[in-house]
PDB file of N, CA and C in Angstrom:
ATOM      1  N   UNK A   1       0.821  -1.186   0.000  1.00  0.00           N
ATOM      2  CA  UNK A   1       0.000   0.000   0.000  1.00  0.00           C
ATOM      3  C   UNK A   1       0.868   1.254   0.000  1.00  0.00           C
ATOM      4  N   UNK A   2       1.765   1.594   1.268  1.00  0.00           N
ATOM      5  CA  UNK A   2       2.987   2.200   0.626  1.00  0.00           C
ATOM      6  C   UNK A   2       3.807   2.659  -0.640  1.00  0.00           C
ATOM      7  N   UNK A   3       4.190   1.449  -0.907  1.00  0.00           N
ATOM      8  CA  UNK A   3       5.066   1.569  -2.477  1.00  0.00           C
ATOM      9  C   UNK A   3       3.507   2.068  -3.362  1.00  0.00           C
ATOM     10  N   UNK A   4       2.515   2.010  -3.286  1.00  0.00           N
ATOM     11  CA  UNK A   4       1.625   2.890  -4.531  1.00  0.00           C
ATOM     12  C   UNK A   4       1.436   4.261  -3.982  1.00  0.00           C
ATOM     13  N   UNK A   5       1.562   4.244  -2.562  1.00  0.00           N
ATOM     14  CA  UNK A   5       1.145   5.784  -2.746  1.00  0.00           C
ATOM     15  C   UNK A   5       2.683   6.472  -2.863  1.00  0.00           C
ATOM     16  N   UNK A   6       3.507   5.497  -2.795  1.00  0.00           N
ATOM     17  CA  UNK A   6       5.181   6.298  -3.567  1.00  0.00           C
ATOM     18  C   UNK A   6       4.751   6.553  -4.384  1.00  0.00           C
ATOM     19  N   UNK A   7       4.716   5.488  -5.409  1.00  0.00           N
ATOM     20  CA  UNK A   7       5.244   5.838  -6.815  1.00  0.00           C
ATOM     21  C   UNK A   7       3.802   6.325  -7.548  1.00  0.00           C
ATOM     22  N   UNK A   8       2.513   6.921  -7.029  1.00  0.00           N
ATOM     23  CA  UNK A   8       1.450   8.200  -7.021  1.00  0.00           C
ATOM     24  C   UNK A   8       2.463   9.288  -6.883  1.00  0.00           C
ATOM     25  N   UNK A   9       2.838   9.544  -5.675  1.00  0.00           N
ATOM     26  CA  UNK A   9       3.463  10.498  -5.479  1.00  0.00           C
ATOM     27  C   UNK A   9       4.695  11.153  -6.466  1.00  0.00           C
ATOM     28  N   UNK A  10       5.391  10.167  -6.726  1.00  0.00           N
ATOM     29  CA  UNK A  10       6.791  10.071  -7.555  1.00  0.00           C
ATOM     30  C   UNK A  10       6.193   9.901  -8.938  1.00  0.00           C
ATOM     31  N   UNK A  11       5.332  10.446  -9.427  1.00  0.00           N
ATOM     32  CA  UNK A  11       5.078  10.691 -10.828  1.00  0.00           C
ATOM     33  C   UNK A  11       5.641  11.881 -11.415  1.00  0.00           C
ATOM     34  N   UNK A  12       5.181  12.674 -10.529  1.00  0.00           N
ATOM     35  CA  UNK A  12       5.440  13.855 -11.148  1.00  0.00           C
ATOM     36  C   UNK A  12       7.014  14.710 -10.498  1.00  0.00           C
ATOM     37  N   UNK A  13       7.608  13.817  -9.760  1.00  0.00           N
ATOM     38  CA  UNK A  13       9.185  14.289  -9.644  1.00  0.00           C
ATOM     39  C   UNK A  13       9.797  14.852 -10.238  1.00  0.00           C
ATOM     40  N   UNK A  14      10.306  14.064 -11.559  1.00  0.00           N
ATOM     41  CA  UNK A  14      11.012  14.351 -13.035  1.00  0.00           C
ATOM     42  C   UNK A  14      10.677  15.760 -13.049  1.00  0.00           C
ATOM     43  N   UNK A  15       9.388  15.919 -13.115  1.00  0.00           N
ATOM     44  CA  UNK A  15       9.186  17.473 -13.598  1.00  0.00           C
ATOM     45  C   UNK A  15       9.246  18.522 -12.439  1.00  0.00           C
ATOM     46  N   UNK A  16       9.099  18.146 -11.184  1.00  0.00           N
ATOM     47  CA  UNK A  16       9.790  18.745 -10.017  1.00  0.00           C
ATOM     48  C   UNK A  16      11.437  19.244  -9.979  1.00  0.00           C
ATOM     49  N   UNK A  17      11.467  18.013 -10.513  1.00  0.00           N
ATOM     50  CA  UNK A  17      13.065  18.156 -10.318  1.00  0.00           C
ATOM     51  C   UNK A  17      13.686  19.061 -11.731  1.00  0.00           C
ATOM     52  N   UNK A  18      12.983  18.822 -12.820  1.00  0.00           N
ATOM     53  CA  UNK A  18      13.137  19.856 -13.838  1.00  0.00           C
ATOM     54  C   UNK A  18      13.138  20.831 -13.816  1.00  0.00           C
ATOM     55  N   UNK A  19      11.999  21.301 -12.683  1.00  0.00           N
ATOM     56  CA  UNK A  19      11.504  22.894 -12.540  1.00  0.00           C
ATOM     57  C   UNK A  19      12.940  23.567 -11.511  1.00  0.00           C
ATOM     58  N   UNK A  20      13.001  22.873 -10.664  1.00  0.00           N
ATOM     59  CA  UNK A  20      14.367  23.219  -9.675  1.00  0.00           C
ATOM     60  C   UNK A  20      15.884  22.858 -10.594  1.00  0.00           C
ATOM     61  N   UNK A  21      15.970  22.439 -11.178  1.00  0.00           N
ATOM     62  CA  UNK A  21      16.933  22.597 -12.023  1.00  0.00           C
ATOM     63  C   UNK A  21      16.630  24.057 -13.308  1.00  0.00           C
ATOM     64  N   UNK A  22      15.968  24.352 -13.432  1.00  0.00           N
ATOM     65  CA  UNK A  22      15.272  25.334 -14.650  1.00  0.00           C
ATOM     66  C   UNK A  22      15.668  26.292 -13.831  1.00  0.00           C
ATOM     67  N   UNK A  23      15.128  26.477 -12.261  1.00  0.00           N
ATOM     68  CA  UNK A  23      15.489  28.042 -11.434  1.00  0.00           C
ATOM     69  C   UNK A  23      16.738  27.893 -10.827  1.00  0.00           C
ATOM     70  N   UNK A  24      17.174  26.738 -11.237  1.00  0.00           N
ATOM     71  CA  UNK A  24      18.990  27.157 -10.572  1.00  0.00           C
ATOM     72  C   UNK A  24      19.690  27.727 -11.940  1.00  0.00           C
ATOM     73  N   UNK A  25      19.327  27.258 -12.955  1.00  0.00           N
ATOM     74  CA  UNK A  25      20.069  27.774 -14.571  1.00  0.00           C
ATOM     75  C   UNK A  25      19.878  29.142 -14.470  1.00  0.00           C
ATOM     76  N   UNK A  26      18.390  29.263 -14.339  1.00  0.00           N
ATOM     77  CA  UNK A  26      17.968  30.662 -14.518  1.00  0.00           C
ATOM     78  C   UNK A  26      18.564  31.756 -13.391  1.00  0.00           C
ATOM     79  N   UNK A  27      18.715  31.458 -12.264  1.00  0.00           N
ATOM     80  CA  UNK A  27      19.201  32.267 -11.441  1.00  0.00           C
ATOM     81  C   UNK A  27      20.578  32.089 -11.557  1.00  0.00           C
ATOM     82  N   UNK A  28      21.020  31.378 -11.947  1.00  0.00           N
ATOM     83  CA  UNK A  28      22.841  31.382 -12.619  1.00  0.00           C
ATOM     84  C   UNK A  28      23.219  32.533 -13.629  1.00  0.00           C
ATOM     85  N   UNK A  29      22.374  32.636 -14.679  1.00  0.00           N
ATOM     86  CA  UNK A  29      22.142  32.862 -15.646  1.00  0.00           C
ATOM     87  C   UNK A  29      22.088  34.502 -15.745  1.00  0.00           C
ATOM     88  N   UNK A  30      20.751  34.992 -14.303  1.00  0.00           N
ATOM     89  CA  UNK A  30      20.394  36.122 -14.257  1.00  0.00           C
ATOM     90  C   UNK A  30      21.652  36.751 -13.364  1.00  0.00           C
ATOM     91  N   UNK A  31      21.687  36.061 -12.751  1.00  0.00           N
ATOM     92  CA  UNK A  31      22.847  36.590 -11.629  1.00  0.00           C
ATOM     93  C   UNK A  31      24.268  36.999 -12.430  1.00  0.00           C
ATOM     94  N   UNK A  32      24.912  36.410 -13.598  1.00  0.00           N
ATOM     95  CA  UNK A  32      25.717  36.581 -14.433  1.00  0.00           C
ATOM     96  C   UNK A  32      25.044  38.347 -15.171  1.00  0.00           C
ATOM     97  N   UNK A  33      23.837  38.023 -15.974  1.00  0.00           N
ATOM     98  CA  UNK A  33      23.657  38.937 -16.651  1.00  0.00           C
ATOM     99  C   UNK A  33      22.770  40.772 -16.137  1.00  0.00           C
ATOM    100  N   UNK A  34      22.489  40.579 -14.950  1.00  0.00           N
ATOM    101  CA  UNK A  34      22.710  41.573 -14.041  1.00  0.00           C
ATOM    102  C   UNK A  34      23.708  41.577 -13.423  1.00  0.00           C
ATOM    103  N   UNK A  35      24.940  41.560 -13.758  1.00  0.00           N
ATOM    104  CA  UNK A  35      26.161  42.059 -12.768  1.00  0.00           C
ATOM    105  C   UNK A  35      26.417  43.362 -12.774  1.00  0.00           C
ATOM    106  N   UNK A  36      25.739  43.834 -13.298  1.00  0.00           N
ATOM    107  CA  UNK A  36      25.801  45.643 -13.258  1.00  0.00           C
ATOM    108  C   UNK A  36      24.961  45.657 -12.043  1.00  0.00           C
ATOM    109  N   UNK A  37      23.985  45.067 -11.270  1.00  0.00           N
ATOM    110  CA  UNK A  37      23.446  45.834 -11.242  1.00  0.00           C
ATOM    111  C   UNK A  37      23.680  45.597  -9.577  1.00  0.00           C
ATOM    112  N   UNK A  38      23.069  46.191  -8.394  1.00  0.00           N
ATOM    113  CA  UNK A  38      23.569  45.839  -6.867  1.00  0.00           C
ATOM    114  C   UNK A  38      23.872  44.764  -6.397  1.00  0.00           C
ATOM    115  N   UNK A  39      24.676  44.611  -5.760  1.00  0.00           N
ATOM    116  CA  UNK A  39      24.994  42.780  -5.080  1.00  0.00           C
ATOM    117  C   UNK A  39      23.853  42.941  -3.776  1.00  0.00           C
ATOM    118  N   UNK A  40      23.297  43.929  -3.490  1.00  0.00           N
ATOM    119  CA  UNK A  40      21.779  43.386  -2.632  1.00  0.00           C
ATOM    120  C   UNK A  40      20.862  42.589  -3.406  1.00  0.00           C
ATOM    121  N   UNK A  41      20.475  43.657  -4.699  1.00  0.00           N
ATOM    122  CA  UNK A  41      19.514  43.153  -5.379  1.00  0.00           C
ATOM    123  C   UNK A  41      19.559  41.916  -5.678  1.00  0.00           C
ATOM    124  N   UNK A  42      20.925  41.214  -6.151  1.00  0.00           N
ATOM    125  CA  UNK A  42      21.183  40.124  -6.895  1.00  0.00           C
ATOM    126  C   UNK A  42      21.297  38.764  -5.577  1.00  0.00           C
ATOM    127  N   UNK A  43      21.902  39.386  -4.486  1.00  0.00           N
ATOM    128  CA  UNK A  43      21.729  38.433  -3.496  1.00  0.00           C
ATOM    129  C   UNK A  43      19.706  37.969  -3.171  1.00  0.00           C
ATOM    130  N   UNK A  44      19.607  38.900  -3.059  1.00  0.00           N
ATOM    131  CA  UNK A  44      17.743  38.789  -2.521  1.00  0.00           C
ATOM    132  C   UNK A  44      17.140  37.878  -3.716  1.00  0.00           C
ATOM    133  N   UNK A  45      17.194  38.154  -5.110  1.00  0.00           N
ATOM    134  CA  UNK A  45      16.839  37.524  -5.675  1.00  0.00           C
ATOM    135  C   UNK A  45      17.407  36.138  -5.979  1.00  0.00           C
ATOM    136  N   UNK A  46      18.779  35.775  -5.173  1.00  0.00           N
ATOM    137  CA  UNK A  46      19.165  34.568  -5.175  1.00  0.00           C
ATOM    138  C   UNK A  46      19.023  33.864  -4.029  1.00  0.00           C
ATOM    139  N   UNK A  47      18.519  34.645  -3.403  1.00  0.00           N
ATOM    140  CA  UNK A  47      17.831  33.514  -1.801  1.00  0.00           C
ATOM    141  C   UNK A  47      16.523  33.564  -2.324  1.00  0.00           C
ATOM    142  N   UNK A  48      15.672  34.409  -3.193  1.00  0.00           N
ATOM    143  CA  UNK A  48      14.452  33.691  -3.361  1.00  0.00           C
ATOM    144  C   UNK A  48      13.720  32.965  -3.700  1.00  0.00           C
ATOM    145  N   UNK A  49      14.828  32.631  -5.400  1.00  0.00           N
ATOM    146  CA  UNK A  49      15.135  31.529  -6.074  1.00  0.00           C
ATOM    147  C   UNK A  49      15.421  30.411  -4.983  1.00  0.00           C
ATOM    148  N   UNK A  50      16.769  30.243  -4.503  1.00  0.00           N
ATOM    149  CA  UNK A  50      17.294  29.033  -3.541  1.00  0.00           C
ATOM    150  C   UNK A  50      15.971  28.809  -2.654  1.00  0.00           C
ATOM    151  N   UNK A  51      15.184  29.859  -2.447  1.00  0.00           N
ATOM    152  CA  UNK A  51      14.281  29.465  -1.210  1.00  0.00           C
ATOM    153  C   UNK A  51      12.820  28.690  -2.127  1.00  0.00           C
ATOM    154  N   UNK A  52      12.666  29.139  -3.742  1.00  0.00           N
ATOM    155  CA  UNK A  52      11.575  28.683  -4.336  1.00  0.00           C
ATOM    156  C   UNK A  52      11.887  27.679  -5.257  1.00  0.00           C
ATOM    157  N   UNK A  53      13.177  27.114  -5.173  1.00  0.00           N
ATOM    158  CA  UNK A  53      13.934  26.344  -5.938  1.00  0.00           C
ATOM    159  C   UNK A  53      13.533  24.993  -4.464  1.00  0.00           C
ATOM    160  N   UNK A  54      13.969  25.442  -3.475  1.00  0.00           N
ATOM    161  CA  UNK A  54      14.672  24.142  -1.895  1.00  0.00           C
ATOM    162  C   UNK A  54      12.442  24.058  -1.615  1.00  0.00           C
ATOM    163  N   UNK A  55      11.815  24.325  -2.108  1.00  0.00           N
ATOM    164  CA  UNK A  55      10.092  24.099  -1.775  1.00  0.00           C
ATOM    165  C   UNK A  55       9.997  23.702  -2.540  1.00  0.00           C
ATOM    166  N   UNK A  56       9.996  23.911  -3.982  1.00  0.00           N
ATOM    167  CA  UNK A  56       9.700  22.626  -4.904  1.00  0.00           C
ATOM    168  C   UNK A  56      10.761  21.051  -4.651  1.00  0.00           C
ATOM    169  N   UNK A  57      11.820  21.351  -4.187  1.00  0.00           N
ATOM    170  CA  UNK A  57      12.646  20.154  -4.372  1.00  0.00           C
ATOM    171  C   UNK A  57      12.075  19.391  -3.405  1.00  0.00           C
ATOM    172  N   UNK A  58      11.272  19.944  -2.078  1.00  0.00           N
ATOM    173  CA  UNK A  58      10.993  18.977  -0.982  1.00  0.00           C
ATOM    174  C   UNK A  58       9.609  18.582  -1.077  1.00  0.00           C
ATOM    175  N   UNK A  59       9.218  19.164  -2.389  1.00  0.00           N
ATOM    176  CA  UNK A  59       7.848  18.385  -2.687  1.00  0.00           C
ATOM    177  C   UNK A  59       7.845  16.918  -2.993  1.00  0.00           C
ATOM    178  N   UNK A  60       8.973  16.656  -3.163  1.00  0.00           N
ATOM    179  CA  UNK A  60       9.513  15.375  -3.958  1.00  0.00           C
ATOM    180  C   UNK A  60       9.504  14.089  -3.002  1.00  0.00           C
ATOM    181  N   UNK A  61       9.773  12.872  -3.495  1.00  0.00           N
ATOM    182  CA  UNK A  61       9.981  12.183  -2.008  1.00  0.00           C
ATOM    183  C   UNK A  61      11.591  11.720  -1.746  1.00  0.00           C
ATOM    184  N   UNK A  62      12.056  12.222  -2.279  1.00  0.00           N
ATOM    185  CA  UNK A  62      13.443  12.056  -2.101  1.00  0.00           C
ATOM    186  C   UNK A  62      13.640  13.433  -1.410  1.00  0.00           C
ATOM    187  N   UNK A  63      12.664  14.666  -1.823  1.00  0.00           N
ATOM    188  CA  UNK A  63      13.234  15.747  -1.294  1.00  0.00           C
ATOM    189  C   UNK A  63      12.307  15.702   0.183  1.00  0.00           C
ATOM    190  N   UNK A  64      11.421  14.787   0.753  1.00  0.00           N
ATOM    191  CA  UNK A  64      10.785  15.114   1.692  1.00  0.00           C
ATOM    192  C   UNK A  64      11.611  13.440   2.539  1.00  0.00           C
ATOM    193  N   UNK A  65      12.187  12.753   2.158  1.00  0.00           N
ATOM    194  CA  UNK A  65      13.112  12.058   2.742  1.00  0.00           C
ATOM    195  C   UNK A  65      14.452  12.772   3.471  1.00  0.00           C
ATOM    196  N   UNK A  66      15.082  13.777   2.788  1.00  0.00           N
ATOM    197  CA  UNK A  66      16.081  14.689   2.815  1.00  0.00           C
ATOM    198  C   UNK A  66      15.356  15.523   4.250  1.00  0.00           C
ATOM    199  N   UNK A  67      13.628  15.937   4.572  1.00  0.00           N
ATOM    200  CA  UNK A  67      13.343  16.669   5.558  1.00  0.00           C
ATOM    201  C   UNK A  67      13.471  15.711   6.801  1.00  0.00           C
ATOM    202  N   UNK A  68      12.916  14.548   6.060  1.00  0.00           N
ATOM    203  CA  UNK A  68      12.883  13.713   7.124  1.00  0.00           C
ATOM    204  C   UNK A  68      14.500  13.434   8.292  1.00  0.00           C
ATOM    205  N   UNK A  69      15.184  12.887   7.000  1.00  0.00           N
ATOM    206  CA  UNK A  69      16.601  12.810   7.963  1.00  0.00           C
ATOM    207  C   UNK A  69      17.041  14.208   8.832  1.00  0.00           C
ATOM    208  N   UNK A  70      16.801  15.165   7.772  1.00  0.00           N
ATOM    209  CA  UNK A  70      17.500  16.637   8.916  1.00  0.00           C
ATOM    210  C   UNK A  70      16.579  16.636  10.214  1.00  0.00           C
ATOM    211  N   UNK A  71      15.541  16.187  10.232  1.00  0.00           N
ATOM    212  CA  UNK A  71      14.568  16.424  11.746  1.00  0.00           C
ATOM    213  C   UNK A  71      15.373  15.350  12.437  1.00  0.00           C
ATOM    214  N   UNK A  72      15.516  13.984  12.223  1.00  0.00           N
ATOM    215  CA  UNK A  72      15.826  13.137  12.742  1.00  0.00           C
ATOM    216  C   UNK A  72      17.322  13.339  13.067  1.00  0.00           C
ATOM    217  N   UNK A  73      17.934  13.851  12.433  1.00  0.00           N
ATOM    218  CA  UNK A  73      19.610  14.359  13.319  1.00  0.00           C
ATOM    219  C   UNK A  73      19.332  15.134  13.888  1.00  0.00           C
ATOM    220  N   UNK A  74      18.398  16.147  13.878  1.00  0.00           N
ATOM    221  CA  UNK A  74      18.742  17.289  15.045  1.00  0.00           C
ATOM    222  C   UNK A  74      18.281  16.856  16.113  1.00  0.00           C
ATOM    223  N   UNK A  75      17.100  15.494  16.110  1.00  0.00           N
ATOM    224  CA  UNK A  75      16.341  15.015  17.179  1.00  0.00           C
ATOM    225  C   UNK A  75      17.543  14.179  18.091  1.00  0.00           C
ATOM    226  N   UNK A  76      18.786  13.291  17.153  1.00  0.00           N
ATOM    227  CA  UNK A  76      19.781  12.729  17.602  1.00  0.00           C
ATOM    228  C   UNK A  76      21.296  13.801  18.290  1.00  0.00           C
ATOM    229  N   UNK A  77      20.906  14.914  18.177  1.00  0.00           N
ATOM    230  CA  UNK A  77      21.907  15.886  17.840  1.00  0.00           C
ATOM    231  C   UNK A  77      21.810  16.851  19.497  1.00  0.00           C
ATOM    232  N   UNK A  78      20.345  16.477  19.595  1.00  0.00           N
ATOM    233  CA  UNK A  78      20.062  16.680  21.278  1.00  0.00           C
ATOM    234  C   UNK A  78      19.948  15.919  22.127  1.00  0.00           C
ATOM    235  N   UNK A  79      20.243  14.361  21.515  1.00  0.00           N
ATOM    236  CA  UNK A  79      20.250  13.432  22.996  1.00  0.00           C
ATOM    237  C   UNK A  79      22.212  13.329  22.789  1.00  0.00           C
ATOM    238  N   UNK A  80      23.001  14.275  22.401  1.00  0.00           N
ATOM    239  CA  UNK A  80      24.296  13.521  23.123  1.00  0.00           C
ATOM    240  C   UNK A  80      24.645  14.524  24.035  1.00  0.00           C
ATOM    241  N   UNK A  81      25.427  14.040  24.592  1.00  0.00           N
ATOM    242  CA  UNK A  81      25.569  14.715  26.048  1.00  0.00           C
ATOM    243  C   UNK A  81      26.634  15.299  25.937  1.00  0.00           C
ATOM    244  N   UNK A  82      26.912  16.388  25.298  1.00  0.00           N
ATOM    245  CA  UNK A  82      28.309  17.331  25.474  1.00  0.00           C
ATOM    246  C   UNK A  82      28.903  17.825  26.374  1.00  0.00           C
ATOM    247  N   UNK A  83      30.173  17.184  26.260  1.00  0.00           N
ATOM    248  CA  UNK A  83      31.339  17.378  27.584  1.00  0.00           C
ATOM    249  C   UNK A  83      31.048  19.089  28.212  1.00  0.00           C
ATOM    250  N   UNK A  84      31.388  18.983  29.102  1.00  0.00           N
ATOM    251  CA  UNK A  84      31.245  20.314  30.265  1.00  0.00           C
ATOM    252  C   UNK A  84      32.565  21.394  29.579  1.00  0.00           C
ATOM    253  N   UNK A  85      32.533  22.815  30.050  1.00  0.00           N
ATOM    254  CA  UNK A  85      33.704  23.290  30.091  1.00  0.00           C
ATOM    255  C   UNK A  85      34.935  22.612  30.823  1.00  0.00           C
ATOM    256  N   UNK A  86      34.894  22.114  31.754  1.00  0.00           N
ATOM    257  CA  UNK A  86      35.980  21.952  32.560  1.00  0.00           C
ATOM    258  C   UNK A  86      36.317  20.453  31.743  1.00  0.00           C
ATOM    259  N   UNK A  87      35.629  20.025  31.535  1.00  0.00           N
ATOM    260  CA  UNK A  87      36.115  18.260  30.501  1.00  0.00           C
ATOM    261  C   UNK A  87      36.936  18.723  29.451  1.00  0.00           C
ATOM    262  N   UNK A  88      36.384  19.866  28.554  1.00  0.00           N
ATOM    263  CA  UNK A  88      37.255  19.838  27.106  1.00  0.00           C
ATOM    264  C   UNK A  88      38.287  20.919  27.578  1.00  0.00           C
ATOM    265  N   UNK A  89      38.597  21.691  28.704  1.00  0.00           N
ATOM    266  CA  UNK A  89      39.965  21.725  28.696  1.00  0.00           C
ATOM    267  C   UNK A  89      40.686  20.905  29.437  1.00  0.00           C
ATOM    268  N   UNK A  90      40.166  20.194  30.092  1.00  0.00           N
ATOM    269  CA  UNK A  90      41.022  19.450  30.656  1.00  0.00           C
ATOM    270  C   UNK A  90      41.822  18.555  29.780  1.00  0.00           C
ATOM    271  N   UNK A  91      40.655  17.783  28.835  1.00  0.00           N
ATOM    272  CA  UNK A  91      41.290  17.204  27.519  1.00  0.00           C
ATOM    273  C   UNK A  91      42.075  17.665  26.473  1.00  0.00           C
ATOM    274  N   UNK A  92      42.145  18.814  26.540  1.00  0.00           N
ATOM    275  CA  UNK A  92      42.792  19.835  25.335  1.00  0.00           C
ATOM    276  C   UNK A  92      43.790  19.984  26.124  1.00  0.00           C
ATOM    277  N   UNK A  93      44.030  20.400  27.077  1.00  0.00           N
ATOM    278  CA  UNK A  93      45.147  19.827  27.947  1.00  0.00           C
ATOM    279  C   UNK A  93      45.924  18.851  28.025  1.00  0.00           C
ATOM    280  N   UNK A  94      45.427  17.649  28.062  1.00  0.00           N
ATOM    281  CA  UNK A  94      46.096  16.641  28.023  1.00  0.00           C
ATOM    282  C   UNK A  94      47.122  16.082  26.642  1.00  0.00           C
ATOM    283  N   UNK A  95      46.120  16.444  25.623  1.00  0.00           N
ATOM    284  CA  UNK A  95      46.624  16.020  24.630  1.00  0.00           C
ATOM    285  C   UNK A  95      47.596  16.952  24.082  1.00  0.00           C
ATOM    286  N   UNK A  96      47.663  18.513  24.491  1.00  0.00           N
ATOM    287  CA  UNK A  96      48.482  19.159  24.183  1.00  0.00           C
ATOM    288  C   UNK A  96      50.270  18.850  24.919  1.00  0.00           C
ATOM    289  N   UNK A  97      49.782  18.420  26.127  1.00  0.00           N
ATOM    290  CA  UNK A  97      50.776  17.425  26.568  1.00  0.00           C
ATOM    291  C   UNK A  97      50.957  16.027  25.779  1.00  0.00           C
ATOM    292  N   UNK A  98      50.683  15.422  25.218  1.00  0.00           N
ATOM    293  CA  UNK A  98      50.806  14.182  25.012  1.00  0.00           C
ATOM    294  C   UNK A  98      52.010  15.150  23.496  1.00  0.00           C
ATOM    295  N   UNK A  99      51.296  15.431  22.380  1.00  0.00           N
ATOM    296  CA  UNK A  99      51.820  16.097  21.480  1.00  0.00           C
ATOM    297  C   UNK A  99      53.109  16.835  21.833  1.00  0.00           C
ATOM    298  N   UNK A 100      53.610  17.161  23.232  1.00  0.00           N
ATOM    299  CA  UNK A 100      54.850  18.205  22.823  1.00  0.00           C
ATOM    300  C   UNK A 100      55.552  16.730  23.371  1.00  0.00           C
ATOM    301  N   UNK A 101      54.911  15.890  23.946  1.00  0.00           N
ATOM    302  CA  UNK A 101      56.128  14.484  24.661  1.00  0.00           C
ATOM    303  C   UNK A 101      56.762  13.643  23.240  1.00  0.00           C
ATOM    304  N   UNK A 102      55.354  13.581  22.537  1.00  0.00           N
ATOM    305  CA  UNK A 102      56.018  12.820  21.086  1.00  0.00           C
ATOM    306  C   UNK A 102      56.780  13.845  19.973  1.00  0.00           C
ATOM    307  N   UNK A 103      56.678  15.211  20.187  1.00  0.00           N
ATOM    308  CA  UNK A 103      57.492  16.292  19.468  1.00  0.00           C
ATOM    309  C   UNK A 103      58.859  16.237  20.256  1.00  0.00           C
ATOM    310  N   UNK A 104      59.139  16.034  21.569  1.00  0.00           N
ATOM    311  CA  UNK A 104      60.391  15.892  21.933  1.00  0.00           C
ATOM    312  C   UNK A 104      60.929  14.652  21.922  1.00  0.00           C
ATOM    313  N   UNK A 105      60.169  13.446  22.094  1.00  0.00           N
ATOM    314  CA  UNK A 105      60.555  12.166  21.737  1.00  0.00           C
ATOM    315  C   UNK A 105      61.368  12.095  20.237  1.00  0.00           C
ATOM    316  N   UNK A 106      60.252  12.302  19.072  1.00  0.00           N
ATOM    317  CA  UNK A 106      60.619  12.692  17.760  1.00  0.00           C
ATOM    318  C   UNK A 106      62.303  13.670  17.450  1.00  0.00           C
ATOM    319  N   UNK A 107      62.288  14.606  17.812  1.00  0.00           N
ATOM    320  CA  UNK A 107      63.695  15.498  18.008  1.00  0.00           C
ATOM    321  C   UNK A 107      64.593  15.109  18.279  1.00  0.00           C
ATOM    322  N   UNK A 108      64.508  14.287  19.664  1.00  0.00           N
ATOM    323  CA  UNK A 108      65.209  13.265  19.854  1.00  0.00           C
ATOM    324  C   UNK A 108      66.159  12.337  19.111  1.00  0.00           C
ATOM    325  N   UNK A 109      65.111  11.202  18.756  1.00  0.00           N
ATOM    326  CA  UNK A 109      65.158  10.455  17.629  1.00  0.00           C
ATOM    327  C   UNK A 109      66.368  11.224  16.453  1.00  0.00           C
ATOM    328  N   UNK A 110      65.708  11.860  16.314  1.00  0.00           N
ATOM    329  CA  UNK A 110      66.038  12.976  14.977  1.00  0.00           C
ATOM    330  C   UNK A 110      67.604  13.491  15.329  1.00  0.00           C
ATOM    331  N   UNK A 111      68.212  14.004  16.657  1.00  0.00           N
ATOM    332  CA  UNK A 111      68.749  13.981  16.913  1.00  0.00           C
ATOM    333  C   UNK A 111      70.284  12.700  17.109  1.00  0.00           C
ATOM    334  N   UNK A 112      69.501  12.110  17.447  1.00  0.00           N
ATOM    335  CA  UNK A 112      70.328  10.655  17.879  1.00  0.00           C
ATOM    336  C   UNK A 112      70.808  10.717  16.688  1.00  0.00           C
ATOM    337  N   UNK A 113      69.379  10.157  15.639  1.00  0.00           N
ATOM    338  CA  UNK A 113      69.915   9.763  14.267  1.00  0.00           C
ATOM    339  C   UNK A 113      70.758  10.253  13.301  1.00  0.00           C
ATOM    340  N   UNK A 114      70.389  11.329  13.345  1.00  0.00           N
ATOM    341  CA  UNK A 114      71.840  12.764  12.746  1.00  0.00           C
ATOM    342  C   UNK A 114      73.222  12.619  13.227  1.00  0.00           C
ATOM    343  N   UNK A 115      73.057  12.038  14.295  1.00  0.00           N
ATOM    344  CA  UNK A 115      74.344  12.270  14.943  1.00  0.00           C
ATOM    345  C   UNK A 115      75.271  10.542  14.830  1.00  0.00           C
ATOM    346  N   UNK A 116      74.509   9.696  14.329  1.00  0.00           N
ATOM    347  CA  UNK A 116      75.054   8.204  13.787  1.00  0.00           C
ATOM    348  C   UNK A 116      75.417   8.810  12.363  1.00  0.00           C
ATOM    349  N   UNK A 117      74.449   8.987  11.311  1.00  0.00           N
ATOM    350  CA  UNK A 117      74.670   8.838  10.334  1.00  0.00           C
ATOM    351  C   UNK A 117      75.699   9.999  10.043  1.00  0.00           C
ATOM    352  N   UNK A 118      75.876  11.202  10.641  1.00  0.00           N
ATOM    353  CA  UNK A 118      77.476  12.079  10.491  1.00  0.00           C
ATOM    354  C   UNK A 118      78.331  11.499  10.743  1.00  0.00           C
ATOM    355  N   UNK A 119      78.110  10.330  11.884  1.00  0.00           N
ATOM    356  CA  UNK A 119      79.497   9.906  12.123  1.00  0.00           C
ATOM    357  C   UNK A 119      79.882   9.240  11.400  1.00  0.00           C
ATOM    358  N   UNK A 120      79.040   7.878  10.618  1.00  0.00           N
ATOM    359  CA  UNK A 120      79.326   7.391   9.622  1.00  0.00           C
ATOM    360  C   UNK A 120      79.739   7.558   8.316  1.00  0.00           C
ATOM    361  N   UNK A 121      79.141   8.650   7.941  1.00  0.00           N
ATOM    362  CA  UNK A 121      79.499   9.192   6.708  1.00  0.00           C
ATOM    363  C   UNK A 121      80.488  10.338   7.061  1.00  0.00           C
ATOM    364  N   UNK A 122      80.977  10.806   8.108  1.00  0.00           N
ATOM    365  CA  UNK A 122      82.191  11.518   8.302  1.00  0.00           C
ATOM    366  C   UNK A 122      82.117  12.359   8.708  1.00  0.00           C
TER     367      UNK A 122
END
């Protein structure tokens, strides 16, 4: 029952998706051939496009799948539990220590090794 009222729905996509492809050309297009004229004007009329271009695309069911997932991350996006102030410096801390131990370890190394292979080669 589903899959028919998809593919009801998904008839007329193609031409959804035509029409939002037609106002991205066209606002490409216009935006090129008014360049004389204000970058307000030309911005406003390119968020109104993007904004009447992104309503037809979510008429679609690929484009109302696309609404679906963004609700559903932001719904996942408020159950994680973000570390406190005092956690992420403490951690930014740590690792900034860990990083200068393997930068002097490394030098080291680097050191040692410079100092074999001069001797060897003279």
């Amino acid at each position: 029952m589903a899959e028919k009222i998809e593919s009801e729905d998904g008839k007329l996509d193609l031409v959804k998706w035509t029409i939002v492809a037609a106002i991205v050309a066209a606002s490409a297009y216009g935006n090129s051939y008014f360049s004389t004229e204000s970058l307000l004007f030309r911005t406003i009329a390119l968020l109104v496009a993007a904004g009447g271009a992104g309503w037809i695309a979510t008429q679609t069911v690929k484009g109302r799948a696309f609404v679906k997932l963004c609700i559903e991350a932001r719904i996942e996006i408020n159950k994680v539990v973000w570390p406190t102030r005092q956690e992420t410096t403490q951690t930014t801390i740590v690792v900034l220590i860990v990083i200068f131990i393997v930068a002097l370890i490394l030098w080291l190394l680097d050191w040692g090794l410079n100092g074999v292979v001069s001797s060897i080669i003279g």
